[in-house]
PDB file of N, CA and C in Angstrom:
ATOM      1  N   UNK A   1    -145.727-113.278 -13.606  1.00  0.00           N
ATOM      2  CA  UNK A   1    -145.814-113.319 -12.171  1.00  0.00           C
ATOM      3  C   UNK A   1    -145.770-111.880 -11.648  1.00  0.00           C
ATOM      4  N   UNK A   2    -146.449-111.504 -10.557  1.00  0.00           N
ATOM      5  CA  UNK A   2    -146.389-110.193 -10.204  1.00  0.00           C
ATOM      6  C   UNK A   2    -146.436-110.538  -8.619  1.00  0.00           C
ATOM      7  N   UNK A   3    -145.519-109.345  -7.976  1.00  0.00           N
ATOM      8  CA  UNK A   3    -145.153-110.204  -6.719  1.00  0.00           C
ATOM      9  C   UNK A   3    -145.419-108.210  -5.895  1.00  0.00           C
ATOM     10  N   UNK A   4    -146.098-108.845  -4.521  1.00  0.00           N
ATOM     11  CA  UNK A   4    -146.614-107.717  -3.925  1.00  0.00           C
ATOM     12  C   UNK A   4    -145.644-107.187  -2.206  1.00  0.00           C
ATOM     13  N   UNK A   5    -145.717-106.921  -2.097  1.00  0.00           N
ATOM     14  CA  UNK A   5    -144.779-106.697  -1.165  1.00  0.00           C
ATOM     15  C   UNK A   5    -145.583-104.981  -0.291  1.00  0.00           C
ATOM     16  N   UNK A   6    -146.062-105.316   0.946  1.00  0.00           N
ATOM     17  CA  UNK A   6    -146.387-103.867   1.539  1.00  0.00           C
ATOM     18  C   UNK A   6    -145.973-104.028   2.977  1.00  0.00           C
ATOM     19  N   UNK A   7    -145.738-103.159   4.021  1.00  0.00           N
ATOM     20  CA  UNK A   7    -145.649-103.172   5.188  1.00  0.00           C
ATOM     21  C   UNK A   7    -146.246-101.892   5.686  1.00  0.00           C
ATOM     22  N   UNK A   8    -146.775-101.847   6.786  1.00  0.00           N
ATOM     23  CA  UNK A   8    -147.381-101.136   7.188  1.00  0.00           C
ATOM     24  C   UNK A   8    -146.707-100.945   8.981  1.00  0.00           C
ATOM     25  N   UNK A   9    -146.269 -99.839   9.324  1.00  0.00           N
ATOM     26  CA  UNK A   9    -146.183 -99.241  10.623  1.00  0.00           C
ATOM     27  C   UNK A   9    -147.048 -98.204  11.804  1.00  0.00           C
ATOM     28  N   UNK A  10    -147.299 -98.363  12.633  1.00  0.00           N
ATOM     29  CA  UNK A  10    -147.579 -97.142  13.722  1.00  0.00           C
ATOM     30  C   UNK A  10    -148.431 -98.010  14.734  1.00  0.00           C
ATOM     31  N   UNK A  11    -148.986 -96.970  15.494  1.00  0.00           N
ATOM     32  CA  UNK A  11    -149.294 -97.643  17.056  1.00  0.00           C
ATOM     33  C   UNK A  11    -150.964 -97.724  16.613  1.00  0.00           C
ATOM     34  N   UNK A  12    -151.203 -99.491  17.631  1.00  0.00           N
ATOM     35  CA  UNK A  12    -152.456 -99.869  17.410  1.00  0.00           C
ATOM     36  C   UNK A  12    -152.710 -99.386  18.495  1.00  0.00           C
ATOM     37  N   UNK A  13    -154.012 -99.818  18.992  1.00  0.00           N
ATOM     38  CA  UNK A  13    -155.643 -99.122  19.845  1.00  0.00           C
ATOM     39  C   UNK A  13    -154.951 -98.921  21.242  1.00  0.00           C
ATOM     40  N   UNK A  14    -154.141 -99.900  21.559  1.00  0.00           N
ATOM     41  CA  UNK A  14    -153.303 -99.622  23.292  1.00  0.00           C
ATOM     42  C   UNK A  14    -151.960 -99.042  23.015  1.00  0.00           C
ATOM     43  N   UNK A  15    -151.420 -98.141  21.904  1.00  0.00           N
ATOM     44  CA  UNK A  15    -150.836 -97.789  21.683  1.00  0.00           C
ATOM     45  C   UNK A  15    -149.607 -98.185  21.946  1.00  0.00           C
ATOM     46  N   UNK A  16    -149.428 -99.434  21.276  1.00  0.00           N
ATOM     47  CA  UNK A  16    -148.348-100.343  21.259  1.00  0.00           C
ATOM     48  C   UNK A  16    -147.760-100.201  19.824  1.00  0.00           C
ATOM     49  N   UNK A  17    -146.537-100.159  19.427  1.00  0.00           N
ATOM     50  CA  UNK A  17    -145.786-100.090  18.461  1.00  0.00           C
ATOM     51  C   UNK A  17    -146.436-101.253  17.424  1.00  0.00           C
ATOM     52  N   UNK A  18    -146.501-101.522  16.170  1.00  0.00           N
ATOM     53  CA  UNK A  18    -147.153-102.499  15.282  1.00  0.00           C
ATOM     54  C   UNK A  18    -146.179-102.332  14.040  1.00  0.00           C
ATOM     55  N   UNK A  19    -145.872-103.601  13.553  1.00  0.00           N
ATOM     56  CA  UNK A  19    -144.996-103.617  12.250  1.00  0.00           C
ATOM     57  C   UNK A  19    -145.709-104.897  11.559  1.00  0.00           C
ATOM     58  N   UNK A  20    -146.228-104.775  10.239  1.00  0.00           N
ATOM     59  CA  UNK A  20    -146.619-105.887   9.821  1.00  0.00           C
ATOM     60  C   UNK A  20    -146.475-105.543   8.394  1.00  0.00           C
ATOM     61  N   UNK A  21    -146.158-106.904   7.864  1.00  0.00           N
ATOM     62  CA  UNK A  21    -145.672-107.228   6.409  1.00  0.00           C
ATOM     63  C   UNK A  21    -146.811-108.556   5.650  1.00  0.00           C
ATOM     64  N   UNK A  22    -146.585-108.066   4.285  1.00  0.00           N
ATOM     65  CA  UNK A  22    -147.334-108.746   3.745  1.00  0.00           C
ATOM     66  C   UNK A  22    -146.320-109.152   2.363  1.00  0.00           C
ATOM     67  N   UNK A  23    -146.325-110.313   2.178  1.00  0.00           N
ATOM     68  CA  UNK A  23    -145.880-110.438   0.871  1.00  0.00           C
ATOM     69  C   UNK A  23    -146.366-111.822  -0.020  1.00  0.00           C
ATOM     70  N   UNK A  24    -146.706-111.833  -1.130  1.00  0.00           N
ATOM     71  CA  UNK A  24    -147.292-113.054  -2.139  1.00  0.00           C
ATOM     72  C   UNK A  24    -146.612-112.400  -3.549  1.00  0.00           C
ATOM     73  N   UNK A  25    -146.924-113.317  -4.253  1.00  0.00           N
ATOM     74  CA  UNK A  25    -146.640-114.018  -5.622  1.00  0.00           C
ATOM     75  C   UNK A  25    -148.381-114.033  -6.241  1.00  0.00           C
ATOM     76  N   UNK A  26    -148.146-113.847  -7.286  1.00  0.00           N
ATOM     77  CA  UNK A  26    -149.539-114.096  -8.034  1.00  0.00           C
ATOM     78  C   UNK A  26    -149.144-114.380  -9.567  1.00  0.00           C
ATOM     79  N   UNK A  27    -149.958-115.325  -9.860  1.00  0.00           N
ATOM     80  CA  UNK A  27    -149.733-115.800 -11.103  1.00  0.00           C
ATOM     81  C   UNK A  27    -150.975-115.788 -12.104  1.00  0.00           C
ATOM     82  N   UNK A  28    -150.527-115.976 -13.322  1.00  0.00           N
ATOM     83  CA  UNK A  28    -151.898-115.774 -14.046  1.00  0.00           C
ATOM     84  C   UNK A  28    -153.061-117.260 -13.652  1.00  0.00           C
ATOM     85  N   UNK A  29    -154.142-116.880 -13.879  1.00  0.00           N
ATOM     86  CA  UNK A  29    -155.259-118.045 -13.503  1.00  0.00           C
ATOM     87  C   UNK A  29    -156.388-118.055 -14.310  1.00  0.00           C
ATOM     88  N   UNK A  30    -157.300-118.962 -14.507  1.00  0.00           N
ATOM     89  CA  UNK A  30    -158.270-118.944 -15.241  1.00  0.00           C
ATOM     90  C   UNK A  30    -158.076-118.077 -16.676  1.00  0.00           C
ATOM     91  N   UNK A  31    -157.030-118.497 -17.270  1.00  0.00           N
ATOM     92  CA  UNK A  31    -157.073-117.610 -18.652  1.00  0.00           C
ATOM     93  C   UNK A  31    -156.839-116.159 -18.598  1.00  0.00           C
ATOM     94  N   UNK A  32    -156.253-115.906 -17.133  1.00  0.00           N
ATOM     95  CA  UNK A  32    -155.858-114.485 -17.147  1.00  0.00           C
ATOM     96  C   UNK A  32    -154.318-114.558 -16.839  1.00  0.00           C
ATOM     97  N   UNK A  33    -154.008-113.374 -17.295  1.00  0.00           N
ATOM     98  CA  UNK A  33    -152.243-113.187 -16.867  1.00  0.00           C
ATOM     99  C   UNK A  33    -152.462-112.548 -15.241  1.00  0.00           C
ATOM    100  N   UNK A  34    -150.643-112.696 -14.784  1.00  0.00           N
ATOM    101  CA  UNK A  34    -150.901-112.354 -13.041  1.00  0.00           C
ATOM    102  C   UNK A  34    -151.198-110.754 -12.989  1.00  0.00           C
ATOM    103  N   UNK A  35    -151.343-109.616 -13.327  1.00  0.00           N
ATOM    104  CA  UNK A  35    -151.607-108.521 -12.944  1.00  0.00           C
ATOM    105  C   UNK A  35    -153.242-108.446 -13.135  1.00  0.00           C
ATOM    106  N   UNK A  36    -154.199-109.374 -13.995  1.00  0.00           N
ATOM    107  CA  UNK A  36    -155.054-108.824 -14.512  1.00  0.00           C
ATOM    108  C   UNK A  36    -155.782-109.205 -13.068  1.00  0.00           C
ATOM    109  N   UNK A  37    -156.004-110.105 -12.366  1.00  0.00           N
ATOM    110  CA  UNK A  37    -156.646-110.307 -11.382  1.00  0.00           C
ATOM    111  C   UNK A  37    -156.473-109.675 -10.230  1.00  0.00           C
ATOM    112  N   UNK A  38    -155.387-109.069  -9.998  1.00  0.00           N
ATOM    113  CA  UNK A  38    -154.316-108.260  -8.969  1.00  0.00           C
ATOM    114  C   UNK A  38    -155.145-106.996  -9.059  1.00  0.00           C
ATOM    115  N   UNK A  39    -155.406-106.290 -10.398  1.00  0.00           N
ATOM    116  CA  UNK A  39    -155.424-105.108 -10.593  1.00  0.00           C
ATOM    117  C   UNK A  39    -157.033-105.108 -10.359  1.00  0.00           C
ATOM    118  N   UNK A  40    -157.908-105.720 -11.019  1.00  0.00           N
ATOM    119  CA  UNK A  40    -159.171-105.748 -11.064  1.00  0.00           C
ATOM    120  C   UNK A  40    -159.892-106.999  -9.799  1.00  0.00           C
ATOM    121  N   UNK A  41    -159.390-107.650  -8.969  1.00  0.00           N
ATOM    122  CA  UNK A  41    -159.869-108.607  -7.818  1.00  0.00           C
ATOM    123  C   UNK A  41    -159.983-106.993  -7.014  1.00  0.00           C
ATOM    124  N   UNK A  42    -159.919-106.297  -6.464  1.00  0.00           N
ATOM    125  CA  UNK A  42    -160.500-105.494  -5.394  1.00  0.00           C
ATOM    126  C   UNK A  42    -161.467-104.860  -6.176  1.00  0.00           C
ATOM    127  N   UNK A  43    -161.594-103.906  -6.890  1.00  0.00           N
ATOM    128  CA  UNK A  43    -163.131-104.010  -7.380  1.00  0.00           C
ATOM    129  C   UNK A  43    -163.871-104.613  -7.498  1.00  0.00           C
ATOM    130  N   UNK A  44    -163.896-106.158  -8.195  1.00  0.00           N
ATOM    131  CA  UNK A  44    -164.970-107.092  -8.089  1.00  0.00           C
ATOM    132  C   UNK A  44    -164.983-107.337  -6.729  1.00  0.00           C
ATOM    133  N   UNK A  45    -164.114-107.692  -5.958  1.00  0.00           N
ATOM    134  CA  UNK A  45    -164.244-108.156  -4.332  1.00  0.00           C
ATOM    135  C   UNK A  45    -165.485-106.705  -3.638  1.00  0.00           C
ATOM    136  N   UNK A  46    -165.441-105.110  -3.770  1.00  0.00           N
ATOM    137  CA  UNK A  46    -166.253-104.215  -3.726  1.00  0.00           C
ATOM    138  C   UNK A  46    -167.325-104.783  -3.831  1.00  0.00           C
ATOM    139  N   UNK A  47    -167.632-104.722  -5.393  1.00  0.00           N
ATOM    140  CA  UNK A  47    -169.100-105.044  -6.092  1.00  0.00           C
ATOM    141  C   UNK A  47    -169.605-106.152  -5.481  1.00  0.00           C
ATOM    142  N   UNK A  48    -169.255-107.219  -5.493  1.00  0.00           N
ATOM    143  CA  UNK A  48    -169.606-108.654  -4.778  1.00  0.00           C
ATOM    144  C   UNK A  48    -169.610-108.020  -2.832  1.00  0.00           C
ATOM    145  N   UNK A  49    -169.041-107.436  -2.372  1.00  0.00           N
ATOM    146  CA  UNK A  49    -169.740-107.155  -1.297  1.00  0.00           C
ATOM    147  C   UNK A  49    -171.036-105.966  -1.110  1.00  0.00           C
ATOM    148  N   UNK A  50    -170.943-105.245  -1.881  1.00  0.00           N
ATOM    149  CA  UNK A  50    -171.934-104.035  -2.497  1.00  0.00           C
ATOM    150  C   UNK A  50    -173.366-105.295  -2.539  1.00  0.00           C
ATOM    151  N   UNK A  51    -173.243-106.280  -3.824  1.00  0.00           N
ATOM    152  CA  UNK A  51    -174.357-107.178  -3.900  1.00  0.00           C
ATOM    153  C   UNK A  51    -174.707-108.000  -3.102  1.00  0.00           C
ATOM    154  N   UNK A  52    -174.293-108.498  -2.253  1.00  0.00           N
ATOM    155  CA  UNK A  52    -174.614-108.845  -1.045  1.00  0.00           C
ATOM    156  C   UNK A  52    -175.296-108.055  -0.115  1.00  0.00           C
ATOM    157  N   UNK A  53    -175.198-106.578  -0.292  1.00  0.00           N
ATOM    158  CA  UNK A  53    -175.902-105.762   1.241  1.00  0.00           C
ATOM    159  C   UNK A  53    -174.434-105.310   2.135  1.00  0.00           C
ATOM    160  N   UNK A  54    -173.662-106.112   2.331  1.00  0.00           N
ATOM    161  CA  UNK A  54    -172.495-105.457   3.095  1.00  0.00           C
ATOM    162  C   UNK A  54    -171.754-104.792   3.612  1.00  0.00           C
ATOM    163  N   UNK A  55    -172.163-103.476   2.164  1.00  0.00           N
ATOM    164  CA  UNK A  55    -171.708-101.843   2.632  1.00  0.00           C
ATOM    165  C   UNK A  55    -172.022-101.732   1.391  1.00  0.00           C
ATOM    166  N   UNK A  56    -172.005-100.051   1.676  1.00  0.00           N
ATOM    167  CA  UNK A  56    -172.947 -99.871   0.670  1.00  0.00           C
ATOM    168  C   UNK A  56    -172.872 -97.829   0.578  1.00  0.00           C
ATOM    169  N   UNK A  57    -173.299 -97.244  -0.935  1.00  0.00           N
ATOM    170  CA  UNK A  57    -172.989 -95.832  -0.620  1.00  0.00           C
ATOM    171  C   UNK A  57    -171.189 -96.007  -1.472  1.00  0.00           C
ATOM    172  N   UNK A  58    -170.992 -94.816  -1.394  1.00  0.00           N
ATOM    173  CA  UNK A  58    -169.326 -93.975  -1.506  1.00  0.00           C
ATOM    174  C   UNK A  58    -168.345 -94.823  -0.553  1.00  0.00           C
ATOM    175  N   UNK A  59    -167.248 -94.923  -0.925  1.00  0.00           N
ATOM    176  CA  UNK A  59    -166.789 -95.526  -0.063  1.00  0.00           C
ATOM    177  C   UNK A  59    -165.250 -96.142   0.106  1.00  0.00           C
ATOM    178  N   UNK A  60    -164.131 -95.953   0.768  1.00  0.00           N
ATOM    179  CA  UNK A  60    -162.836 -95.514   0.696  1.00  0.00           C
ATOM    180  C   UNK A  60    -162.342 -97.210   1.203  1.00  0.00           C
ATOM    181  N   UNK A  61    -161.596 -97.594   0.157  1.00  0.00           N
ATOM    182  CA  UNK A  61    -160.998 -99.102   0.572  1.00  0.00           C
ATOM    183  C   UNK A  61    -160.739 -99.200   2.196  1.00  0.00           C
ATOM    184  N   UNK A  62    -160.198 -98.403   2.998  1.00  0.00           N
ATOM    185  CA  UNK A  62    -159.486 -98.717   3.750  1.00  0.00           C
ATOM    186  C   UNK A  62    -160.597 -98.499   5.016  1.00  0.00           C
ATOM    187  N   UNK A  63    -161.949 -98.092   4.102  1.00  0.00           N
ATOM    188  CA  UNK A  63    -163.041 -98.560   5.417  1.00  0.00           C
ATOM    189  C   UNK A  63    -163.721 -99.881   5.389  1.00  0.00           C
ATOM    190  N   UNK A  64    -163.370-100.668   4.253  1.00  0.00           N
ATOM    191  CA  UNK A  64    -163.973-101.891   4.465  1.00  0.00           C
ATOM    192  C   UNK A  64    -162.778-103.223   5.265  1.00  0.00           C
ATOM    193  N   UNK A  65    -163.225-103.327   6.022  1.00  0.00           N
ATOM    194  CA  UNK A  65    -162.339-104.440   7.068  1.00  0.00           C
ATOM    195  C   UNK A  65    -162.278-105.524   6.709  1.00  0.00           C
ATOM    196  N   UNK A  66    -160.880-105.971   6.638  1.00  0.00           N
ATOM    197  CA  UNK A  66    -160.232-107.310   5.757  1.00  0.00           C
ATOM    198  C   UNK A  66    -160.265-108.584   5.824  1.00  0.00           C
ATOM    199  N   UNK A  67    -161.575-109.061   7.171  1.00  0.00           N
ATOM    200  CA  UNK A  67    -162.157-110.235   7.332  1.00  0.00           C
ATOM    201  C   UNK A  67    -163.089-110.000   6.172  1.00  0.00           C
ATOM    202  N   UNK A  68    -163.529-109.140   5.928  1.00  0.00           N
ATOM    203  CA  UNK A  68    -165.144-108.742   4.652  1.00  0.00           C
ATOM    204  C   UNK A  68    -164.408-109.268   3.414  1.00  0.00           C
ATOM    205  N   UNK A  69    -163.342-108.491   2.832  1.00  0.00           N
ATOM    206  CA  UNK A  69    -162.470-108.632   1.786  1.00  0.00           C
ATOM    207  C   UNK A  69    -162.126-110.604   1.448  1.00  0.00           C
ATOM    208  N   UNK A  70    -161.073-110.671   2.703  1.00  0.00           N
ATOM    209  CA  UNK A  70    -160.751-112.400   2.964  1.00  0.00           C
ATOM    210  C   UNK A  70    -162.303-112.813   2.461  1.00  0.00           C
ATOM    211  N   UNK A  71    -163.481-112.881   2.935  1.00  0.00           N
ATOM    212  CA  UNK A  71    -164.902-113.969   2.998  1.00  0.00           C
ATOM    213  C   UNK A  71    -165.267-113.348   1.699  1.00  0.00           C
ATOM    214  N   UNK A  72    -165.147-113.028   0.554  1.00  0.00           N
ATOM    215  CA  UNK A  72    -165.102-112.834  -1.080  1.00  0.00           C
ATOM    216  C   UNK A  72    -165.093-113.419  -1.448  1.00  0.00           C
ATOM    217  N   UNK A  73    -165.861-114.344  -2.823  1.00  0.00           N
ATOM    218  CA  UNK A  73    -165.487-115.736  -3.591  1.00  0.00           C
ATOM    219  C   UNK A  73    -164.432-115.043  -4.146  1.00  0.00           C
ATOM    220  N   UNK A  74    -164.356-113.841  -4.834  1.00  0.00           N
ATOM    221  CA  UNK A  74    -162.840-113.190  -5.411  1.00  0.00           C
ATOM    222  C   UNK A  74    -161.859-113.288  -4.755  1.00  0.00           C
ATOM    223  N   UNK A  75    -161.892-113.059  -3.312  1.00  0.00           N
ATOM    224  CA  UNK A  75    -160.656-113.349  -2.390  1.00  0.00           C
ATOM    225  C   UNK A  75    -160.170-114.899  -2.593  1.00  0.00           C
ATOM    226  N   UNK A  76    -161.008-115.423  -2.530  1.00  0.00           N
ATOM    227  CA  UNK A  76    -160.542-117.072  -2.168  1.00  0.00           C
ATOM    228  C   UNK A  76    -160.427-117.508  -4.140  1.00  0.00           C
ATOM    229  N   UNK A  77    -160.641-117.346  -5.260  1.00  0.00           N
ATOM    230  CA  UNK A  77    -160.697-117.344  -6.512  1.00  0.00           C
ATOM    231  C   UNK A  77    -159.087-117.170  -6.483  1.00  0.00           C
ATOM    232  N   UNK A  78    -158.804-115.388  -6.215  1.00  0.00           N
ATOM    233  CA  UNK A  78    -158.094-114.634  -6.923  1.00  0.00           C
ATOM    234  C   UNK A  78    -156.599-114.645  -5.506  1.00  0.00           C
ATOM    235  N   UNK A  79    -156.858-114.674  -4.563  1.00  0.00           N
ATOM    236  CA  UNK A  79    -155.404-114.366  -3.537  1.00  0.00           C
ATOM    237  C   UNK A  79    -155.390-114.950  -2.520  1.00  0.00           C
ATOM    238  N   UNK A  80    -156.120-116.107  -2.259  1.00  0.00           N
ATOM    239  CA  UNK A  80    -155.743-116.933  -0.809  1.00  0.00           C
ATOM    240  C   UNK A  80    -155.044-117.670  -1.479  1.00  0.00           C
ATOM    241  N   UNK A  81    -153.356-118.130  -0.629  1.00  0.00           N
ATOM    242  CA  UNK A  81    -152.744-118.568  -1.257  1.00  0.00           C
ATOM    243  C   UNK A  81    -152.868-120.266  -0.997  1.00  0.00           C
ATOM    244  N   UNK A  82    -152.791-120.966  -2.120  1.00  0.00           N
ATOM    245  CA  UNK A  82    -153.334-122.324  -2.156  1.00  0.00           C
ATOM    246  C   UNK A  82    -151.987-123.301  -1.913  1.00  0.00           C
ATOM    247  N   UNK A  83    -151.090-122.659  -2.332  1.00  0.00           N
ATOM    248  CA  UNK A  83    -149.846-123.633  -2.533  1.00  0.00           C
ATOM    249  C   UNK A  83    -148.921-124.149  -0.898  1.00  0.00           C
TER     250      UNK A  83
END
């Protein structure tokens, strides 16, 4: 099991204070243990939007926006949580 835990702080667009947390559990799936999908699901989630047309070029995780990421068959495979 590999368990994720991030929070993120500072002021959004109307410069209002913002605190948001994220936390899951991941377990192994399809014949994989829980880190292997953890570690390697955002690259394939990339490539699978790359092959689609989506974005495209060089390109820094934190410019692709996390509705794109979420609508991934890897997203929904590998980290929407089902339980």
């Amino acid at each position: 099991m590999i368990v994720v835990y991030a929070e993120a702080m500072g002021n959004y667009k109307d410069n209002n204070y913002v605190r948001k947390t994220y936390s899951r559990k991941f377990y192994g799936k399809n014949g994989l243990s829980g880190i292997q999908p953890t570690t390697a699901g955002s690259g394939v989630a990339i490539l699978e939007l790359m092959g689609q047309g989506r974005i495209s070029g060089i390109i820094d995780h934190k410019d692709v926006d996390y509705s794109e990421f979420e609508n991934t068959i890897t997203f929904k495979t590998y980290y929407e949580n089902k339980s």
